[in-house]
C-alpha atoms as a PDB file:
ATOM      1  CA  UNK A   1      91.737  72.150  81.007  1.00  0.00           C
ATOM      2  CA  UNK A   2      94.922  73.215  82.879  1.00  0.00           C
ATOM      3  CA  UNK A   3      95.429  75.247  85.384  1.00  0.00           C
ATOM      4  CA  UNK A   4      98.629  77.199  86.019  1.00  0.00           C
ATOM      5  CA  UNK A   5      99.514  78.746  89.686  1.00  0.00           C
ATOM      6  CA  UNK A   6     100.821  77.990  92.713  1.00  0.00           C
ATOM      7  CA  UNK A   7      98.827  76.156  95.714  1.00  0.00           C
ATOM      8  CA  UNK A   8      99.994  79.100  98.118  1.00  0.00           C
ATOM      9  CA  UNK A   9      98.459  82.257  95.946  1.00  0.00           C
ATOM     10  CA  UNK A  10      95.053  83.453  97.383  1.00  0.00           C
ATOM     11  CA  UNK A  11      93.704  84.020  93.625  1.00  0.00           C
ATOM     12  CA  UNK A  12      94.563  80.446  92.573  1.00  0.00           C
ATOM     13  CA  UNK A  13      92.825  79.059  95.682  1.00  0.00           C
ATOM     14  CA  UNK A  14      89.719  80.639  95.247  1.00  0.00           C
ATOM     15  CA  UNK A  15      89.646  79.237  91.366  1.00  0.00           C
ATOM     16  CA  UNK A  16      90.325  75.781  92.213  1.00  0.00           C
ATOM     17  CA  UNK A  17      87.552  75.639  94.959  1.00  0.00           C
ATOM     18  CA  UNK A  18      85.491  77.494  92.337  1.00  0.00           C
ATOM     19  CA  UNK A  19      86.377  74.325  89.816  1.00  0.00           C
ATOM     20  CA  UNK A  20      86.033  71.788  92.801  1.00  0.00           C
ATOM     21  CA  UNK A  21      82.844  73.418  93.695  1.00  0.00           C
ATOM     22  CA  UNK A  22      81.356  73.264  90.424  1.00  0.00           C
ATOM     23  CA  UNK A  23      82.679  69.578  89.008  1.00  0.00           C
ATOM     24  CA  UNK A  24      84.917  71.059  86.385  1.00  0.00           C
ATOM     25  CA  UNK A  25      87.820  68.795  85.913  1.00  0.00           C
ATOM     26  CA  UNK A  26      91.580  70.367  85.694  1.00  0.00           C
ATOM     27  CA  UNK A  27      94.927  69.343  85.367  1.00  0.00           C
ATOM     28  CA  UNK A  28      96.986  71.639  87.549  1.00  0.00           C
ATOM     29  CA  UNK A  29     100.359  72.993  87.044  1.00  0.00           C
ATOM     30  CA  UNK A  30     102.765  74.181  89.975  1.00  0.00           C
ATOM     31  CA  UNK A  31     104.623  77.113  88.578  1.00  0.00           C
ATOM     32  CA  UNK A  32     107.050  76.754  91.724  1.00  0.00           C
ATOM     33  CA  UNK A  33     108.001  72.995  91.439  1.00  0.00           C
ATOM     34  CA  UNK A  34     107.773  73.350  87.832  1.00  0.00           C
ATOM     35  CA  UNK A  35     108.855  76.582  86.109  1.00  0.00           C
ATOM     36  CA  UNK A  36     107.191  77.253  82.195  1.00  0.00           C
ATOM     37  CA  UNK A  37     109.990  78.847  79.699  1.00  0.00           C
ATOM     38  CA  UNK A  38     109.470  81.277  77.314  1.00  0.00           C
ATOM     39  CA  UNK A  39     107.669  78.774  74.772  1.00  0.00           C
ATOM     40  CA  UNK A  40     104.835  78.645  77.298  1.00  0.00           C
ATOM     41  CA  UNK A  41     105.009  82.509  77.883  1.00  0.00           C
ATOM     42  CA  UNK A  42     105.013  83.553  73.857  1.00  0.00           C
ATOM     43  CA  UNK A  43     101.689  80.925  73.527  1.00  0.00           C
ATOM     44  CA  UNK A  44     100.093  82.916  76.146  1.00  0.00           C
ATOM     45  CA  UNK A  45     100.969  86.022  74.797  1.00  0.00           C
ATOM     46  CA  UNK A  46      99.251  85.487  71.736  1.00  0.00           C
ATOM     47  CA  UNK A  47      96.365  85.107  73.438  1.00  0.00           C
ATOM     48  CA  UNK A  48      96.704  87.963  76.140  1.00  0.00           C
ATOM     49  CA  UNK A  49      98.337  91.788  76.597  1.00  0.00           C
ATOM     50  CA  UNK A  50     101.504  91.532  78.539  1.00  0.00           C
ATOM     51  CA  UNK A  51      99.764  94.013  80.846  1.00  0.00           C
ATOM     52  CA  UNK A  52      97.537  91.319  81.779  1.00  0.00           C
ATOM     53  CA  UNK A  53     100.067  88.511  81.862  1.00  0.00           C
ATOM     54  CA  UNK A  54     102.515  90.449  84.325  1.00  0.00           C
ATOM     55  CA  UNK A  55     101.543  90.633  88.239  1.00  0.00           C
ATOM     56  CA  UNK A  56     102.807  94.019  88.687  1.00  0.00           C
ATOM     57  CA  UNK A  57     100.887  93.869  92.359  1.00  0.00           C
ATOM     58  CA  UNK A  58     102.613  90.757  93.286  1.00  0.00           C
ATOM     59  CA  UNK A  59     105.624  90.442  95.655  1.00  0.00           C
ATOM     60  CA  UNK A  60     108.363  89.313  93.452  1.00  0.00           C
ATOM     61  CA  UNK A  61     107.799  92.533  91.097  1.00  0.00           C
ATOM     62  CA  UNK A  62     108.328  94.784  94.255  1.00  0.00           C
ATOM     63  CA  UNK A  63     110.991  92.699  95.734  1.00  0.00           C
ATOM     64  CA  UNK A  64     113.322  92.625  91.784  1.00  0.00           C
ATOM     65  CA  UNK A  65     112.114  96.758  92.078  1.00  0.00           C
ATOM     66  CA  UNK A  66     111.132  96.238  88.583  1.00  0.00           C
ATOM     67  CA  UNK A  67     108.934  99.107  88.464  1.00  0.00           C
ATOM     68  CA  UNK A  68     112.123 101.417  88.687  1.00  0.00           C
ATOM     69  CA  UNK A  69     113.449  99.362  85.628  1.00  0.00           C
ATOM     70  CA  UNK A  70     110.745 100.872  82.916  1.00  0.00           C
ATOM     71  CA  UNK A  71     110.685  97.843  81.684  1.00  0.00           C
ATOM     72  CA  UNK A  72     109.170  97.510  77.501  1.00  0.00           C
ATOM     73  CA  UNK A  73     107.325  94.732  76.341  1.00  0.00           C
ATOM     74  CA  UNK A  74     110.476  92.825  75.708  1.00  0.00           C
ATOM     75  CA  UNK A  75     111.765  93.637  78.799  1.00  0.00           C
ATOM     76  CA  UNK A  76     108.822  92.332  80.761  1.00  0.00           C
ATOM     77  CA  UNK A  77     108.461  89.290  78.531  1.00  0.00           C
ATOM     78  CA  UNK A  78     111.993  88.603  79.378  1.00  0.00           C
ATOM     79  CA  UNK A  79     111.199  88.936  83.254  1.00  0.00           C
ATOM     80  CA  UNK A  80     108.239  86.559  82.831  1.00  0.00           C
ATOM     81  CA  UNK A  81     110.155  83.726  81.168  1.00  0.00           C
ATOM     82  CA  UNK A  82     112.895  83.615  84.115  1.00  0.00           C
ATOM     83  CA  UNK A  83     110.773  84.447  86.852  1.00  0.00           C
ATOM     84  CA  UNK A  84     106.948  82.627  86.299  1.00  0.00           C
ATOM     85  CA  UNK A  85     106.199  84.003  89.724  1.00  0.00           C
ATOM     86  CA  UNK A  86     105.885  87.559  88.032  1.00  0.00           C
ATOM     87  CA  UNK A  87     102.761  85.720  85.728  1.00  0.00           C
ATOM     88  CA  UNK A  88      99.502  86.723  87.397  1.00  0.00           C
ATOM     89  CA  UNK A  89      97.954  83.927  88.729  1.00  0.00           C
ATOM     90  CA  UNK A  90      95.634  81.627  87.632  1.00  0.00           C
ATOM     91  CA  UNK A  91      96.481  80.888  84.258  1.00  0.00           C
ATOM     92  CA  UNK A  92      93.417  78.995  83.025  1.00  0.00           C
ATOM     93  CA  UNK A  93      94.195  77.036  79.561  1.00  0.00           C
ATOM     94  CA  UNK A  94      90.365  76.057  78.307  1.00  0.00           C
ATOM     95  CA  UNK A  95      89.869  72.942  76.154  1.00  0.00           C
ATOM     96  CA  UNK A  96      89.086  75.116  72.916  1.00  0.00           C
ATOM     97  CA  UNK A  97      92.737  76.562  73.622  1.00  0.00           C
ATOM     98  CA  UNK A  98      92.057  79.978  74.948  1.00  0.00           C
ATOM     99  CA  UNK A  99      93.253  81.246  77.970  1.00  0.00           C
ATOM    100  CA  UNK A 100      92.234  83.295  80.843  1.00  0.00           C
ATOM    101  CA  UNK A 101      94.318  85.020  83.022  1.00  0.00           C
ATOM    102  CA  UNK A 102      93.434  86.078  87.378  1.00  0.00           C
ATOM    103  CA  UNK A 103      90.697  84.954  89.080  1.00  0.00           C
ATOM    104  CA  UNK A 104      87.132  86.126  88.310  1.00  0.00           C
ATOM    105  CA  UNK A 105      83.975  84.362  89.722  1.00  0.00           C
ATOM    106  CA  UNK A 106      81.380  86.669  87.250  1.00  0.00           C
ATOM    107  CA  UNK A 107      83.821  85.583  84.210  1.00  0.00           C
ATOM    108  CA  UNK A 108      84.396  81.926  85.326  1.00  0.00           C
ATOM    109  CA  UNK A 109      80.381  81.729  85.893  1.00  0.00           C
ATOM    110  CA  UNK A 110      79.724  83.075  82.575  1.00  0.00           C
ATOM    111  CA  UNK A 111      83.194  81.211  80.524  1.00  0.00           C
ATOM    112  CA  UNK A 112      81.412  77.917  82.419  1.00  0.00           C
ATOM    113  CA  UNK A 113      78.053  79.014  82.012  1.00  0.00           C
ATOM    114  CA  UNK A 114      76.816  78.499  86.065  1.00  0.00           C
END
């Protein structure tokens, strides 16, 4: 399993203790010293809604003032693949190849079944 995220965000400390806590093994994937492309982004979103995918609570979306851009689907996707800190945080790739996206201890409990 891999982990995307980056060690600072609050959401993708609480999942790693959460993994740490629980003996599940991860791989994990600094989206700051490593960015993703758009490769990474279009698997994702085959999996999730771009709604879900983009942070629109984060502060790079209100620092780039995207919400005054309207942005489309394309728009956003185009966003995400320049700027991964705009991808809401954790991005959880499970073994069986789907993905879930934020941190949720009620869905990680149940995905994990603890």
């Amino acid at each position: 399993m891999k982990v995307y995220g980056i060690k600072t965000c609050g959401s993708v400390k609480k999942a790693l203790k959460f993994f740490e806590e629980n003996d599940i093994r991860y791989e994990f994937h600094d989206l700051k010293k490593e960015p993703i492309g758009c490769e990474k982004v279009d698997e994702w979103l085959k999996k999730a809604d771009i709604e879900t995918l983009m942070n629109k609570r984060g502060t790079k979306y209100r620092t780039l003032k995207l919400k005054e851009l309207n942005l489309d689907e394309n728009g956003m996707r185009e966003w995400l693949c320049k700027e991964n800190l705009l991808i809401k945080r954790p991005v959880v790739e499970l073994d069986n190849g789907d993905v879930v996206i934020g941190f949720d201890e009620d869905k990680y409990k149940e995905i994990f079944g603890i």
